[in-house]
C-alpha atoms as a PDB file:
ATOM      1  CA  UNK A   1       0.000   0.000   0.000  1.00  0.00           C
ATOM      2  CA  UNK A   2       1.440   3.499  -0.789  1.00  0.00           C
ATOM      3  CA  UNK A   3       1.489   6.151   1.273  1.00  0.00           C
ATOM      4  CA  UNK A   4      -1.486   8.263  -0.690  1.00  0.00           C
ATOM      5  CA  UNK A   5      -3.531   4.944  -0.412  1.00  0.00           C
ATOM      6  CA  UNK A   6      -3.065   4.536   3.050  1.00  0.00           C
ATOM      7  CA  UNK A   7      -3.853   8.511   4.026  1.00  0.00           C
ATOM      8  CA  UNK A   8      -7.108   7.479   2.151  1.00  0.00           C
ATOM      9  CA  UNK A   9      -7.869   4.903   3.980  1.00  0.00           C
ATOM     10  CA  UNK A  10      -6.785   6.481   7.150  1.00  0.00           C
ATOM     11  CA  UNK A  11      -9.257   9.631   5.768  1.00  0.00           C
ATOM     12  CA  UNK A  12     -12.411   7.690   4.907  1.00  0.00           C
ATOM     13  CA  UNK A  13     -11.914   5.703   8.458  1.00  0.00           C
ATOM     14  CA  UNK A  14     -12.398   9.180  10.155  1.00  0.00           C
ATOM     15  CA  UNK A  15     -14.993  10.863   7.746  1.00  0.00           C
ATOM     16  CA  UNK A  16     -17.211   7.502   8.122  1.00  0.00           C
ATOM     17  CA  UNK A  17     -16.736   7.685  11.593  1.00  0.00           C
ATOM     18  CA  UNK A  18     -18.427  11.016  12.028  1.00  0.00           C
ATOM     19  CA  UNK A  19     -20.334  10.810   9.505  1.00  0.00           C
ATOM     20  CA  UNK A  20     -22.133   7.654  11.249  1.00  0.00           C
ATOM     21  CA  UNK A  21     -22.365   8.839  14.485  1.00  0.00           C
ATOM     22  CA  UNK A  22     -24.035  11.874  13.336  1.00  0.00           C
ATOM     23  CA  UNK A  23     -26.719   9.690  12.186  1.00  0.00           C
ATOM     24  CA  UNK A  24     -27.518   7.696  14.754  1.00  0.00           C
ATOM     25  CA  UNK A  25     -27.420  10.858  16.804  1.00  0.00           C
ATOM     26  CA  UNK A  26     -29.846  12.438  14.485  1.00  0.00           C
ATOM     27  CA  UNK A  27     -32.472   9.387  15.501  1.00  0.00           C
ATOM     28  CA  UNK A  28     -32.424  11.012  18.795  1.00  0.00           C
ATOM     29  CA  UNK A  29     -34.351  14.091  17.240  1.00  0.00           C
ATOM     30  CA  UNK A  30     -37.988  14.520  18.852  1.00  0.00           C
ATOM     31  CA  UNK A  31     -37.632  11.602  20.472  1.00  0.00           C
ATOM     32  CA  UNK A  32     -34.934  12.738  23.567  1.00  0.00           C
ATOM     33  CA  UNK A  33     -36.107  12.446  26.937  1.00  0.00           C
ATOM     34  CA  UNK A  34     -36.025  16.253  27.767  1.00  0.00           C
ATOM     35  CA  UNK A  35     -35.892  18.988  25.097  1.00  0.00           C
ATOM     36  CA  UNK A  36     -32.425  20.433  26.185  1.00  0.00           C
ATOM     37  CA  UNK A  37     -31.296  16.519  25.585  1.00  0.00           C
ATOM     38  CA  UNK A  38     -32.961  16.528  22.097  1.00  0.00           C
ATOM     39  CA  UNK A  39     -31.640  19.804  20.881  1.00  0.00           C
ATOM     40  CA  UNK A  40     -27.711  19.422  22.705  1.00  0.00           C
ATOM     41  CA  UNK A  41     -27.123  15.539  20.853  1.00  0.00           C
ATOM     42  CA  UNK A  42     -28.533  17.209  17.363  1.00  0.00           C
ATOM     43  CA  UNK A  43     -25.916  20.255  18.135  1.00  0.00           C
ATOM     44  CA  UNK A  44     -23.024  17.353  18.628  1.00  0.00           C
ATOM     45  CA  UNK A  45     -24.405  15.830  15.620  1.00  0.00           C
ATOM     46  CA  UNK A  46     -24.096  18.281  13.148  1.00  0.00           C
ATOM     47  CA  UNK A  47     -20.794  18.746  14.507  1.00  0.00           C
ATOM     48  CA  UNK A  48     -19.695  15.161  13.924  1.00  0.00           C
ATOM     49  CA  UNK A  49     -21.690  15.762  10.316  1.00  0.00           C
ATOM     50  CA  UNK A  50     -19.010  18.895   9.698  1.00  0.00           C
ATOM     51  CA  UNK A  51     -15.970  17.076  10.834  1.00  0.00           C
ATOM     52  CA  UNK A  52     -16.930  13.829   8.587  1.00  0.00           C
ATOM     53  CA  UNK A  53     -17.278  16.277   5.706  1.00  0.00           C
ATOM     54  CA  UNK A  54     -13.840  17.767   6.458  1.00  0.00           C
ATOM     55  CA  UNK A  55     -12.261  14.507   6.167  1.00  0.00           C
ATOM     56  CA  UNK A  56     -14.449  13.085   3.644  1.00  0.00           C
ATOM     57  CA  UNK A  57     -13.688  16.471   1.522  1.00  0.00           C
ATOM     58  CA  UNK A  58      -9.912  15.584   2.097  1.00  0.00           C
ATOM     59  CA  UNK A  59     -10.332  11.740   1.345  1.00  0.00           C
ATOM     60  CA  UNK A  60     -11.662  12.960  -2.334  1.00  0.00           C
ATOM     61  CA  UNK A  61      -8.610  15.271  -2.894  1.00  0.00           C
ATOM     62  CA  UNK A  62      -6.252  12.842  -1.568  1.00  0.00           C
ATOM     63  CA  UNK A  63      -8.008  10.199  -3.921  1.00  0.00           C
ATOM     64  CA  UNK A  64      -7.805  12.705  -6.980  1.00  0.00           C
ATOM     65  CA  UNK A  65      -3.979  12.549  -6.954  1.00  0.00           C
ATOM     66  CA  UNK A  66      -3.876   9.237  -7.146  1.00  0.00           C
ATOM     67  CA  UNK A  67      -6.425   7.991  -9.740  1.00  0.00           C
ATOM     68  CA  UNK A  68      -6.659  11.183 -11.781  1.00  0.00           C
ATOM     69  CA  UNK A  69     -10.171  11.868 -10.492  1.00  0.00           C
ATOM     70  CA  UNK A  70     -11.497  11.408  -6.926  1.00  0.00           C
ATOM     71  CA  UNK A  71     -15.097  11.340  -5.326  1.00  0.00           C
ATOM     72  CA  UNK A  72     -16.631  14.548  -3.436  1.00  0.00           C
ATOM     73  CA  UNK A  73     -17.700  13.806  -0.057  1.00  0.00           C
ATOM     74  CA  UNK A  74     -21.614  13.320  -1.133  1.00  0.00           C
ATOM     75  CA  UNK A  75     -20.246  10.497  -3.242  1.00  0.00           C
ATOM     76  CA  UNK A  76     -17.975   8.792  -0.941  1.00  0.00           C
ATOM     77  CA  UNK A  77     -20.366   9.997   2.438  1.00  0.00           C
ATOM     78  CA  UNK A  78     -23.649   8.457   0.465  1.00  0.00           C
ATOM     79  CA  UNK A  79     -22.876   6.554  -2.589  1.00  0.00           C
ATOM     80  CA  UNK A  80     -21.170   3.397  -1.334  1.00  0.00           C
ATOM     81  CA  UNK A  81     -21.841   0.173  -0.625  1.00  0.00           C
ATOM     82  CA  UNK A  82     -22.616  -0.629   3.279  1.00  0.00           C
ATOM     83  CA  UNK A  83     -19.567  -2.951   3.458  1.00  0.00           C
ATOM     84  CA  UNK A  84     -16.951  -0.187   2.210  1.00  0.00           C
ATOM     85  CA  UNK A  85     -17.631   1.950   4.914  1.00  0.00           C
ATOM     86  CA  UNK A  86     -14.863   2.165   7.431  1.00  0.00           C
ATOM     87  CA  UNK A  87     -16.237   3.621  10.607  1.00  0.00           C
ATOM     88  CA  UNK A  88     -15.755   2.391  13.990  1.00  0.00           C
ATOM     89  CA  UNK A  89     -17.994  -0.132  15.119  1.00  0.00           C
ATOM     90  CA  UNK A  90     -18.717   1.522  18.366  1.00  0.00           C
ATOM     91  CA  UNK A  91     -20.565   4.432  15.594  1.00  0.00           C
ATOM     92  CA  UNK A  92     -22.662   2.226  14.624  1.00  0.00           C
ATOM     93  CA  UNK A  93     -24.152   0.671  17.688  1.00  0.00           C
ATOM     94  CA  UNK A  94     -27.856   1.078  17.999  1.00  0.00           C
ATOM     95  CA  UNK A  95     -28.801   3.526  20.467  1.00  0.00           C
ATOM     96  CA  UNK A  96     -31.133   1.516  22.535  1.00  0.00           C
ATOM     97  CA  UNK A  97     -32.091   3.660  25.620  1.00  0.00           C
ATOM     98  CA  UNK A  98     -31.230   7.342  26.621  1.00  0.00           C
ATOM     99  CA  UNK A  99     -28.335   5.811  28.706  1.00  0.00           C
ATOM    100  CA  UNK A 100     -27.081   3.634  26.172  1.00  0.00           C
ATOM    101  CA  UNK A 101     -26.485   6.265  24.335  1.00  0.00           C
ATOM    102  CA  UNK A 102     -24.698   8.648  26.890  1.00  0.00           C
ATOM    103  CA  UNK A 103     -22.474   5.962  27.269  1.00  0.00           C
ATOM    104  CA  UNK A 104     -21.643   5.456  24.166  1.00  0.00           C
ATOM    105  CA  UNK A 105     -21.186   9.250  23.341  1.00  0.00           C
ATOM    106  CA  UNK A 106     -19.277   9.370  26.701  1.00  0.00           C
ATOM    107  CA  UNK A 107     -16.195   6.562  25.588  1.00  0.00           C
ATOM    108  CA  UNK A 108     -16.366   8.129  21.963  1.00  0.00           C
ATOM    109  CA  UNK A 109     -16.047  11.607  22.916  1.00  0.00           C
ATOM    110  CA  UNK A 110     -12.661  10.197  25.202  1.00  0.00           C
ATOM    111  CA  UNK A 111     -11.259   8.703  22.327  1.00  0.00           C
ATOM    112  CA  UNK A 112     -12.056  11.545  19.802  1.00  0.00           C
ATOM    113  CA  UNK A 113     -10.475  14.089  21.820  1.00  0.00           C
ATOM    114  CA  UNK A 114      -7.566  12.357  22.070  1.00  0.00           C
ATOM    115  CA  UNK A 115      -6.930  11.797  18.548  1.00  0.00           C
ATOM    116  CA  UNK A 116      -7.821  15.154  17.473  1.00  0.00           C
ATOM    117  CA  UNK A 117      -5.500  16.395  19.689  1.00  0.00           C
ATOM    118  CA  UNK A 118      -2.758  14.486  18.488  1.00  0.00           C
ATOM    119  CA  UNK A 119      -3.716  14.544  14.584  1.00  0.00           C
ATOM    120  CA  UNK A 120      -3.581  18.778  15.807  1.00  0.00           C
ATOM    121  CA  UNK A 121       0.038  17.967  15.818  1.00  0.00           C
ATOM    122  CA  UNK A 122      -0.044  16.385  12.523  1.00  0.00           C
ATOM    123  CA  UNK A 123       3.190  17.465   9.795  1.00  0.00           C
ATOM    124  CA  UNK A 124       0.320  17.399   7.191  1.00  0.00           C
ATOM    125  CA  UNK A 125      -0.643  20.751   7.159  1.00  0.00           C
ATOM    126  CA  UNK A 126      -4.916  20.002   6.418  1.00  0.00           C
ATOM    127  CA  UNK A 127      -5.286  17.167   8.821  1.00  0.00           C
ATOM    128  CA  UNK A 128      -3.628  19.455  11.487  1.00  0.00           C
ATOM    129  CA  UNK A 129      -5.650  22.327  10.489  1.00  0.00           C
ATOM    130  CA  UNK A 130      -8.895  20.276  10.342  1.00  0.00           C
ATOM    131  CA  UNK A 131      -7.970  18.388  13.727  1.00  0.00           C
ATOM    132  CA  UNK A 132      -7.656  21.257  15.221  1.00  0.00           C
ATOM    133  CA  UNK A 133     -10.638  23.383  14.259  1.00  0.00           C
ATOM    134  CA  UNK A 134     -12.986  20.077  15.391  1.00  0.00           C
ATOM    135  CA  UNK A 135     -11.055  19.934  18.780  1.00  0.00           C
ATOM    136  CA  UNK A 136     -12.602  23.403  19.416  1.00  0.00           C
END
């Protein structure tokens, strides 16, 4: 694997990501137990929705160099199959109950920081820039 395929990779792994977990997020709408609840987990998911486009946005660019043309994020966000998604698993879980979901949100959130603090330090110049706008 070369190192533009692997970026991809590593790009579409944190664009699907976000872009997942903004979903199952938005289920939440009109249906949260309070309506400060309802309205704060659509806030964090249209959040998550920006940052996947970010990266998704970047995934397409990156993909450009190497095949001559690459995918905008609608395409590569929406116009796959299910089983070339690359998002973590934990994403995907169903949200079952109210507290399912915190606790989901909770060890994701952990992680996320994390890594967009690090990827902040990044020596490529848009992942730093977009790891550290999403950090805010």
């Amino acid at each position: 694997m070369t190192r533009d395929e692997a970026l991809f990779e590593y790009l579409l792994r944190l664009g699907d990501t976000d872009v997942v977990l903004a979903q199952r997020l938005g289920e939440w709408i009109g249906h949260g137990p309070v309506l400060e609840e309802d309205i704060g987990l659509a806030n964090v998911g249209l959040d998550l929705l920006g940052q996947g486009r970010l990266w998704l946005s970047l995934a397409g660019e990156v993909e450009a160099l190497m095949r001559g043309r690459g995918r905008d994020e609608d395409e590569l966000a929406f116009l796959r199959d299910g089983g070339a998604y690359r998002n973590l698993l934990l994403a995907e879980l169903p949200n079952g109950d109210f507290a399912m979901t915190m606790a989901r949100q909770f060890c994701f959130d952990q992680w996320h920081w994390l890594l967009l603090r690090a990827l902040a330090q990044s020596t490529e110049p848009r992942i730093a820039e977009i790891a550290a706008k999403a950090a805010k």
